[in-house]
C-alpha atoms as a PDB file:
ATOM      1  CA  UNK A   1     103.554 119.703 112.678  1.00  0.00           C
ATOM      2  CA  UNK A   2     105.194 117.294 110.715  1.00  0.00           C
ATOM      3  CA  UNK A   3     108.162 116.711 113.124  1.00  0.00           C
ATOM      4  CA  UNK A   4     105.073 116.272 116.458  1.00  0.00           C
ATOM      5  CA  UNK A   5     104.073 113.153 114.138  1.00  0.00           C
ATOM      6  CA  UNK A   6     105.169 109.991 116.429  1.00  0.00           C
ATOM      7  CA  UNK A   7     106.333 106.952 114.624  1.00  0.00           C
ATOM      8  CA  UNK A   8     103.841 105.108 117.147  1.00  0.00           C
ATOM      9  CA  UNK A   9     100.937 107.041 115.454  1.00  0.00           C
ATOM     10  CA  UNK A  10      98.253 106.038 112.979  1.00  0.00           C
ATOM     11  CA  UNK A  11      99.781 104.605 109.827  1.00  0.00           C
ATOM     12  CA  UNK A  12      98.507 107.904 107.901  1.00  0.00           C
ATOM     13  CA  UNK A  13     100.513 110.332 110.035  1.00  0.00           C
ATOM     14  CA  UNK A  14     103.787 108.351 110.153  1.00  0.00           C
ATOM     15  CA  UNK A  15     106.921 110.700 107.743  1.00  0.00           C
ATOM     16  CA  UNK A  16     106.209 110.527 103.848  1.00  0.00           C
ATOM     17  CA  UNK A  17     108.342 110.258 101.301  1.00  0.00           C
ATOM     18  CA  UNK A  18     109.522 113.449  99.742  1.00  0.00           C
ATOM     19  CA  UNK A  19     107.402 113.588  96.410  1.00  0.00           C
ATOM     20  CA  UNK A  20     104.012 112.696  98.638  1.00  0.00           C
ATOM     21  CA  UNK A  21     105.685 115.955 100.620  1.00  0.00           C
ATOM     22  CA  UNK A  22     105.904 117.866  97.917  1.00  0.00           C
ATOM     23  CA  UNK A  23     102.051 117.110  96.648  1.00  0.00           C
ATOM     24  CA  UNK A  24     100.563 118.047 100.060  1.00  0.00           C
ATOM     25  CA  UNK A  25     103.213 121.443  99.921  1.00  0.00           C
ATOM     26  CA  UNK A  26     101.458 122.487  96.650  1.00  0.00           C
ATOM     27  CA  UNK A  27      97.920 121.994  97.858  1.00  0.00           C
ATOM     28  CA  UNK A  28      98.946 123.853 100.881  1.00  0.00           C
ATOM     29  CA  UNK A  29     100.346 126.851  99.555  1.00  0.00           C
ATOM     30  CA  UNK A  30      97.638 127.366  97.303  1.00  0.00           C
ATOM     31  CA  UNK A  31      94.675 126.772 100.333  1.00  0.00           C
ATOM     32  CA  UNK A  32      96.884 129.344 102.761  1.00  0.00           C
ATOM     33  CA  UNK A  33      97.262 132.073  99.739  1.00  0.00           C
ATOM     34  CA  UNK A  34      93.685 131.691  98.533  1.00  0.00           C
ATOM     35  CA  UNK A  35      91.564 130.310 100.661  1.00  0.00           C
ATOM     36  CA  UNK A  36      90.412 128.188  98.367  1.00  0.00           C
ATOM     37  CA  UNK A  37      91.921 124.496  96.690  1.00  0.00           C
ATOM     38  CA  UNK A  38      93.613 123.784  93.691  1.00  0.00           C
ATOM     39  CA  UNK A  39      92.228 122.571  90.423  1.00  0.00           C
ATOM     40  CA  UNK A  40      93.512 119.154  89.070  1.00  0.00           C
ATOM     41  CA  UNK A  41      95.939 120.391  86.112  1.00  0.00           C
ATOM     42  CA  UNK A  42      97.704 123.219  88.240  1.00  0.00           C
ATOM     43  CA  UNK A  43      98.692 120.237  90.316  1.00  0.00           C
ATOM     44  CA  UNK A  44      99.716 118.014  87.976  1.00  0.00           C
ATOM     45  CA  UNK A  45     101.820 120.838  86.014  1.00  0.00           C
ATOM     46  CA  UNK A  46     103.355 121.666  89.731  1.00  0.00           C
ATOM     47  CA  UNK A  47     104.422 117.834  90.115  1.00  0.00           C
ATOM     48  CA  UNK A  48     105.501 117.815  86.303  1.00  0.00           C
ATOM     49  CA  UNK A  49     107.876 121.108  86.898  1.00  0.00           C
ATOM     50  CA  UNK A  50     109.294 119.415  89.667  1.00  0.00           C
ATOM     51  CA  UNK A  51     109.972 116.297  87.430  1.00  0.00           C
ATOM     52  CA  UNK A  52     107.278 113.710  89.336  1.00  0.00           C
ATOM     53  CA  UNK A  53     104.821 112.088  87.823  1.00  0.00           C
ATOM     54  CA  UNK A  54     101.242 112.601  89.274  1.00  0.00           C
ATOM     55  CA  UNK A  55     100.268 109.259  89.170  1.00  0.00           C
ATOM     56  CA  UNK A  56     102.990 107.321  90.793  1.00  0.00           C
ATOM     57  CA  UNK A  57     102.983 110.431  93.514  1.00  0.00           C
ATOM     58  CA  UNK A  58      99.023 109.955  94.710  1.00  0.00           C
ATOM     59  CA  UNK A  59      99.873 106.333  94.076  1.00  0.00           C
ATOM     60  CA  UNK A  60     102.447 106.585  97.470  1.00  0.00           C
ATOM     61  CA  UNK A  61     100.188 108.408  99.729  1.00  0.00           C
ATOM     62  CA  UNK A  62      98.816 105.860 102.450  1.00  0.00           C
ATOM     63  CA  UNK A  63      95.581 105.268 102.800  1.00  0.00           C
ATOM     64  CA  UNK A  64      92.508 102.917 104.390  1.00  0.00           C
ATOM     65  CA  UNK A  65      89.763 101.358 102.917  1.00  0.00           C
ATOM     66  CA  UNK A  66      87.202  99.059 103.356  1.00  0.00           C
ATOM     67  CA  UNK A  67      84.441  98.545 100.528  1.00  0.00           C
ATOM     68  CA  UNK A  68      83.630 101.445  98.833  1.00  0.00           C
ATOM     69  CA  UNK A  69      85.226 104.058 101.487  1.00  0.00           C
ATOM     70  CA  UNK A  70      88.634 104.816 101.164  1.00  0.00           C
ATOM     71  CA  UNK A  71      90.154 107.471 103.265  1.00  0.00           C
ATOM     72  CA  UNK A  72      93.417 108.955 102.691  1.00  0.00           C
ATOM     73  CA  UNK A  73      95.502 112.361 102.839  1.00  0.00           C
ATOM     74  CA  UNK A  74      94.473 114.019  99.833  1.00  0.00           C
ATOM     75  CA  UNK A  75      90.203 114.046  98.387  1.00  0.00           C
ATOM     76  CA  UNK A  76      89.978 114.541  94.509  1.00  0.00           C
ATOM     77  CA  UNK A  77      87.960 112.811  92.039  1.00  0.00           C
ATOM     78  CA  UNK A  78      89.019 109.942  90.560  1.00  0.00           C
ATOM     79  CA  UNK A  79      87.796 110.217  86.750  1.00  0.00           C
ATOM     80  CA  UNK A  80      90.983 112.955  86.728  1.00  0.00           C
ATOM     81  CA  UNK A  81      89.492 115.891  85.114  1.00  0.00           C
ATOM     82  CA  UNK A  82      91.665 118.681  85.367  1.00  0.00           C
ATOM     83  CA  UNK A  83      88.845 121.314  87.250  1.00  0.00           C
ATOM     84  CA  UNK A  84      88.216 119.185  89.829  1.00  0.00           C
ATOM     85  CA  UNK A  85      89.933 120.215  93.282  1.00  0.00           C
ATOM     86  CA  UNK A  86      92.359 118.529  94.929  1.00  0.00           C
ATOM     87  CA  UNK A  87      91.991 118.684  99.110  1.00  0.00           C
ATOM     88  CA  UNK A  88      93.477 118.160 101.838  1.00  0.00           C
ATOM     89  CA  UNK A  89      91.899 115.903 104.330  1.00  0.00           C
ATOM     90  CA  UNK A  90      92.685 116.889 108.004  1.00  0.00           C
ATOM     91  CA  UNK A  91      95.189 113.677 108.476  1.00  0.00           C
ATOM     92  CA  UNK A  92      96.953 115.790 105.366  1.00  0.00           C
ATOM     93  CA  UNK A  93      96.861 119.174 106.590  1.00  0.00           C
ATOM     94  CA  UNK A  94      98.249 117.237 110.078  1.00  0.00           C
ATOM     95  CA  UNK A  95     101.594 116.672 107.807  1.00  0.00           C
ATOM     96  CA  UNK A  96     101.736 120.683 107.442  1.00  0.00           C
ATOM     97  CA  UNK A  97     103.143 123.365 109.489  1.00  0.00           C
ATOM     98  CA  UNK A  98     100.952 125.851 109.408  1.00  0.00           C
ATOM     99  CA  UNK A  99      97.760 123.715 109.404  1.00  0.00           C
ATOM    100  CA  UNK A 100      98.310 123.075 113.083  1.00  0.00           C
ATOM    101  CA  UNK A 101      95.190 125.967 114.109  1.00  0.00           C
ATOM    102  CA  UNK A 102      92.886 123.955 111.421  1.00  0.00           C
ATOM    103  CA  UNK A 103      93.484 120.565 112.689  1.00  0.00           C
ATOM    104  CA  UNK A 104      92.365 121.769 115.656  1.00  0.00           C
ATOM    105  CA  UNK A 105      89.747 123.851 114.798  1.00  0.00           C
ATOM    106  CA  UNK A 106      87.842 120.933 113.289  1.00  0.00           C
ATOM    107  CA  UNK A 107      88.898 118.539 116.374  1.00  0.00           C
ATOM    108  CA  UNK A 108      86.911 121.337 118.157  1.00  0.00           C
ATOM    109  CA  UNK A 109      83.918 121.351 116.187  1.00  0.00           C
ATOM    110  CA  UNK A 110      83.545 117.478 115.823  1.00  0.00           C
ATOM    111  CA  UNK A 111      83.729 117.222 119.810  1.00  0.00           C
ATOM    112  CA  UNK A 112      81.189 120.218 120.013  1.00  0.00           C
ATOM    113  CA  UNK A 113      78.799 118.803 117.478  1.00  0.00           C
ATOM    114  CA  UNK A 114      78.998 115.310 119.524  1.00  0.00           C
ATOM    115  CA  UNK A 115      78.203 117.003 122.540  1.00  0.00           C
ATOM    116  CA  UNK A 116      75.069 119.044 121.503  1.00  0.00           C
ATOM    117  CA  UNK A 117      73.510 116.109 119.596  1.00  0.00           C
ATOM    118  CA  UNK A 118      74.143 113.906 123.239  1.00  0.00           C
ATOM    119  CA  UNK A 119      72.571 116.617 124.490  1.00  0.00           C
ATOM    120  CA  UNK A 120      69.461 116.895 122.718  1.00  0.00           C
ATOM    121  CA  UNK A 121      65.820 116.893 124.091  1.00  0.00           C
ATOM    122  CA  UNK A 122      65.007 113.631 122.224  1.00  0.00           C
ATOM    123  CA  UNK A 123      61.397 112.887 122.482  1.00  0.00           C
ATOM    124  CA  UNK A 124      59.953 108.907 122.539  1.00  0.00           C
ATOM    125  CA  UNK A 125      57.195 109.824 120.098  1.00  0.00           C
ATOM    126  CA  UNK A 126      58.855 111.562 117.462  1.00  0.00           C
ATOM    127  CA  UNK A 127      62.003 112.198 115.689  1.00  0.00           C
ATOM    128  CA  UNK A 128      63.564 115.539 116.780  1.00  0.00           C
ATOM    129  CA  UNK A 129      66.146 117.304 114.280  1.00  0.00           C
ATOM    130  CA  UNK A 130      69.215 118.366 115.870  1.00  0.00           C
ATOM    131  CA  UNK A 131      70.162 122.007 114.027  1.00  0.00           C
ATOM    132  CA  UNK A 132      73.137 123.640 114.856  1.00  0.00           C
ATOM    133  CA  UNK A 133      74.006 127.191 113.188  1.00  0.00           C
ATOM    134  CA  UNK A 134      77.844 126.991 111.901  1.00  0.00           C
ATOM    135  CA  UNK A 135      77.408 131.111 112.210  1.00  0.00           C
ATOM    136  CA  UNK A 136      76.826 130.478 116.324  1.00  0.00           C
ATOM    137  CA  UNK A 137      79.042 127.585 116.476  1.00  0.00           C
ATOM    138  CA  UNK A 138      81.931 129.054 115.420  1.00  0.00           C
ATOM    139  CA  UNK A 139      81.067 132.297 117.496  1.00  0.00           C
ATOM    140  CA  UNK A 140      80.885 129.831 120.457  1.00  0.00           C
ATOM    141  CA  UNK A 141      83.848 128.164 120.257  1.00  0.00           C
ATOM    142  CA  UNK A 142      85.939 131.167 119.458  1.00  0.00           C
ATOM    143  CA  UNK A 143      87.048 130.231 116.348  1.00  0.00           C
ATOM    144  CA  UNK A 144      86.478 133.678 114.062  1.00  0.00           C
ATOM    145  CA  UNK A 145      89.760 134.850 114.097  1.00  0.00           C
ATOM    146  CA  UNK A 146      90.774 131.324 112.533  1.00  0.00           C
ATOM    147  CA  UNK A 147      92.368 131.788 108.988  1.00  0.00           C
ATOM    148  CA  UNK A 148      91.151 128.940 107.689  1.00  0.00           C
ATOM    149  CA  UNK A 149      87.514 129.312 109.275  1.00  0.00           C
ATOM    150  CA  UNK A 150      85.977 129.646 105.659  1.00  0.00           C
ATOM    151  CA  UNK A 151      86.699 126.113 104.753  1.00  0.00           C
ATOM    152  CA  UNK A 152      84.941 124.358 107.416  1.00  0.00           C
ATOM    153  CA  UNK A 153      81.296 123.686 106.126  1.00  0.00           C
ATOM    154  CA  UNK A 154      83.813 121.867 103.126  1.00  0.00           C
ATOM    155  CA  UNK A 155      85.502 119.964 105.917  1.00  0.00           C
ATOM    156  CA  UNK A 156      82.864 118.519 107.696  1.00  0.00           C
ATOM    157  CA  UNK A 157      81.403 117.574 104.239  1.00  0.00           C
ATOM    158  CA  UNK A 158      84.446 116.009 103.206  1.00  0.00           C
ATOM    159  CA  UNK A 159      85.780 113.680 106.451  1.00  0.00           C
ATOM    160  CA  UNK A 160      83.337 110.445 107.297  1.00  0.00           C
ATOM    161  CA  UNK A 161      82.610 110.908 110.735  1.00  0.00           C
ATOM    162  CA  UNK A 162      80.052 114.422 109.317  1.00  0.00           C
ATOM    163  CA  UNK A 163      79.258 113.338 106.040  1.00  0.00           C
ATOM    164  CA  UNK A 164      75.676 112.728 107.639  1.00  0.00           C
ATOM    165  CA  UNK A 165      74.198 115.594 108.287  1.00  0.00           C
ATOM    166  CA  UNK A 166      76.587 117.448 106.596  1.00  0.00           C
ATOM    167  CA  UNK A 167      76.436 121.561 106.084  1.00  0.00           C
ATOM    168  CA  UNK A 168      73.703 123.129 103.988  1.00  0.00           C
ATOM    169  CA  UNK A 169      73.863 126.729 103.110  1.00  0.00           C
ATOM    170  CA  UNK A 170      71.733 129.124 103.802  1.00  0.00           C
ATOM    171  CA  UNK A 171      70.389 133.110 103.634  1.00  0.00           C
ATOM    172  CA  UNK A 172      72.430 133.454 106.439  1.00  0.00           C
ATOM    173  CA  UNK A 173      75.478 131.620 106.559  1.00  0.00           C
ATOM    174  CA  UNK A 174      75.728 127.230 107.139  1.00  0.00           C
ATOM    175  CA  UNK A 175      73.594 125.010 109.004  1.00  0.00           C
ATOM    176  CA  UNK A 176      74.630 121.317 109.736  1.00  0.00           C
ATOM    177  CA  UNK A 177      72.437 118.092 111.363  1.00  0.00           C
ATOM    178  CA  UNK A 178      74.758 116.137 113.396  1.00  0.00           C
ATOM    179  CA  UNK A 179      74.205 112.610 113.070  1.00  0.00           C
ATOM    180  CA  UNK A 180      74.029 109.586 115.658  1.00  0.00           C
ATOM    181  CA  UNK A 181      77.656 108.800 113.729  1.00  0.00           C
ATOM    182  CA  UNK A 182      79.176 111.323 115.503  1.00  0.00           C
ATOM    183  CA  UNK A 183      79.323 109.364 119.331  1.00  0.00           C
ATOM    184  CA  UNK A 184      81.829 107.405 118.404  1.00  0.00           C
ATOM    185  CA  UNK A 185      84.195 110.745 117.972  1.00  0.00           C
ATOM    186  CA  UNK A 186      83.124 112.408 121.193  1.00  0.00           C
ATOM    187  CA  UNK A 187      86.103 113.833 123.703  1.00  0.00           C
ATOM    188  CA  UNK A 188      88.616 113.640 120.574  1.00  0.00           C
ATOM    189  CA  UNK A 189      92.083 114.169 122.227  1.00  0.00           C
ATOM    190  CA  UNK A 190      94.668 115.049 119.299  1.00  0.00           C
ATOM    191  CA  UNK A 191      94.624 114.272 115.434  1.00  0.00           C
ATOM    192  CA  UNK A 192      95.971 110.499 115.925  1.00  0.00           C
ATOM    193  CA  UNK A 193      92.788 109.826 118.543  1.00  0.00           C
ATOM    194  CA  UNK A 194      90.775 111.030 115.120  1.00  0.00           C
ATOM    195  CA  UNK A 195      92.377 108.987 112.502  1.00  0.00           C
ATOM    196  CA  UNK A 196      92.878 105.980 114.983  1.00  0.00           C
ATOM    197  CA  UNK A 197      89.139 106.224 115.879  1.00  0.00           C
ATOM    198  CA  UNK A 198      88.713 106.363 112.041  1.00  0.00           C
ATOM    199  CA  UNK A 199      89.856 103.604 110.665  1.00  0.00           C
ATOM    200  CA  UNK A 200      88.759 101.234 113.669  1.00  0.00           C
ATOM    201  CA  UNK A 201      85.368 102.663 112.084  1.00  0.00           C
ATOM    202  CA  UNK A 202      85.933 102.350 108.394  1.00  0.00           C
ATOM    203  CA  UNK A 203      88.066  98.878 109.101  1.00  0.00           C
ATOM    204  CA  UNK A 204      86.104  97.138 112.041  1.00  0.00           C
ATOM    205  CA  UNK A 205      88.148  93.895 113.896  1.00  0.00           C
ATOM    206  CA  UNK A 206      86.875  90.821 112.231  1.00  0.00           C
ATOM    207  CA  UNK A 207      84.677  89.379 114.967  1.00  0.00           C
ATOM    208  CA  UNK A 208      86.322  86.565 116.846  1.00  0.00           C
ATOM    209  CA  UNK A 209      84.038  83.117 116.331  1.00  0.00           C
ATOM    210  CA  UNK A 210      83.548  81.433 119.840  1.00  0.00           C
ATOM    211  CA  UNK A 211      85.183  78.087 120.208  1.00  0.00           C
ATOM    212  CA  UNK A 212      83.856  75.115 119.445  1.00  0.00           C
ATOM    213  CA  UNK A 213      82.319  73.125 121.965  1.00  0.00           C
ATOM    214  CA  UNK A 214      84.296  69.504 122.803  1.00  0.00           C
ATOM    215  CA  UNK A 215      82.418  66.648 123.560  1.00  0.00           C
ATOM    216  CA  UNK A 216      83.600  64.909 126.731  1.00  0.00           C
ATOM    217  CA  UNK A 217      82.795  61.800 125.137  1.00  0.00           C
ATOM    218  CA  UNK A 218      85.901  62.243 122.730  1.00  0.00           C
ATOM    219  CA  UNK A 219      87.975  61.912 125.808  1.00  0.00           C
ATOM    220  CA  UNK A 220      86.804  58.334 126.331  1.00  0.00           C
ATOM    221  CA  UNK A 221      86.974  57.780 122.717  1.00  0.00           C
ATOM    222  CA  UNK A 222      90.638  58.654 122.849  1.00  0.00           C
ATOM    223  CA  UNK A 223      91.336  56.238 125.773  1.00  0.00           C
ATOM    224  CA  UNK A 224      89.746  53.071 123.621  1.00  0.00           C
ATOM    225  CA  UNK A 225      91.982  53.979 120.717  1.00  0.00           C
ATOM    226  CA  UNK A 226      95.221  54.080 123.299  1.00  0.00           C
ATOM    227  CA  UNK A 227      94.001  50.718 124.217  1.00  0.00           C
ATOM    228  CA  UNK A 228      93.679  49.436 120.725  1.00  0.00           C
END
């Protein structure tokens, strides 16, 4: 996918420099073998054997923030113990061929979860909990023969726009509450709509202060100093 990425696209999907390549590569391979993601001193003993330090490589990978959200390729805790996981966000797995199914199975889901909360029999005189089965969902939208269909109750937990409501597991399989976040993500296009959408979200336009009124008496003013 990595050669689809336009130069005109979000920030976090523009070409990365070759050790932030070789840090999403690792975490790759390891999520396509296993199905599962990589603890915090494998990849920092990958990096090492390939002569990079760790920090200065998660250092380079972009990245937005505002307050205490940050959003960026990669999801790992930041105290740095070594069995935490490192993840990929979906902008990261967007920088990996191979990933291209995954990206848009969760584009798929996110649209799908917008839609059924939208179109929810709200009631005026109580709240109404929107429920969706991840078991039916995925049925519905096709999506069992997906690879990488296991990780997606850990993907909507990890991105912003499903943290609310996020999966909860169950006898049966996942459940997950959409929340009234998820409008503004509804009719998601491609992966740059997403992250574009994103960080308008997570970075919102400084609002633009109306002008000052001007007295019309200032004009007049003006005139008596030309005369002076």
């Amino acid at each position: 996918m990595t050669d689809q990425i336009r130069i005109d696209a979000d920030a976090l999907l523009h070409p990365l420099g070759a050790p932030q390549m070789e840090l999403l590569r690792i975490l790759g391979e390891v999520v396509m073998a296993t199905g599962t993601w990589p603890v915090f001193q494998y990849v920092q003993a990958r990096l090492d054997d390939l002569g990079l330090d760790s920090d200065e490589v998660f250092a380079g990978l972009p990245y937005f923030s505002h307050g205490s959200l940050t959003y960026s390729l990669i999801r790992r805790d930041r105290t740095g113990r070594e069995e935490e996981p490192v993840k990929l966000t979906v902008a990261g797995m967007a920088h990996l061929e191979g990933f291209d199914s995954t990206v848009e199975m969760f584009l798929r889901v996110v649209n799908e979860l917008g839609d059924r909360r939208a179109a929810a029999p709200f009631d005026p005189g109580r709240v109404v909990t929107v429920e969706i089965s991840g078991t039916e969902l995925v049925t519905a939208l096709g999506l069992d023969d997906e690879p990488l269909v296991g990780l997606l109750p850990d993907l909507l937990k990890g991105e912003p726009v499903t943290w609310h409501g996020s999966p909860q597991l169950t006898d049966t399989g996942w459940t997950c509450q959409p929340s009234s976040f998820i409008h503004r993500f509804r009719g998601l296009s491609d992966i740059d709509d997403y992250v574009s959408r994103l960080r308008a979200w997570v970075m919102p336009a400084a609002p633009v202060h109306a002008p000052q009124p001007v007295s019309p008496l200032g004009v007049a003013a003006a005139f008596d100093y030309l005369d002076v």
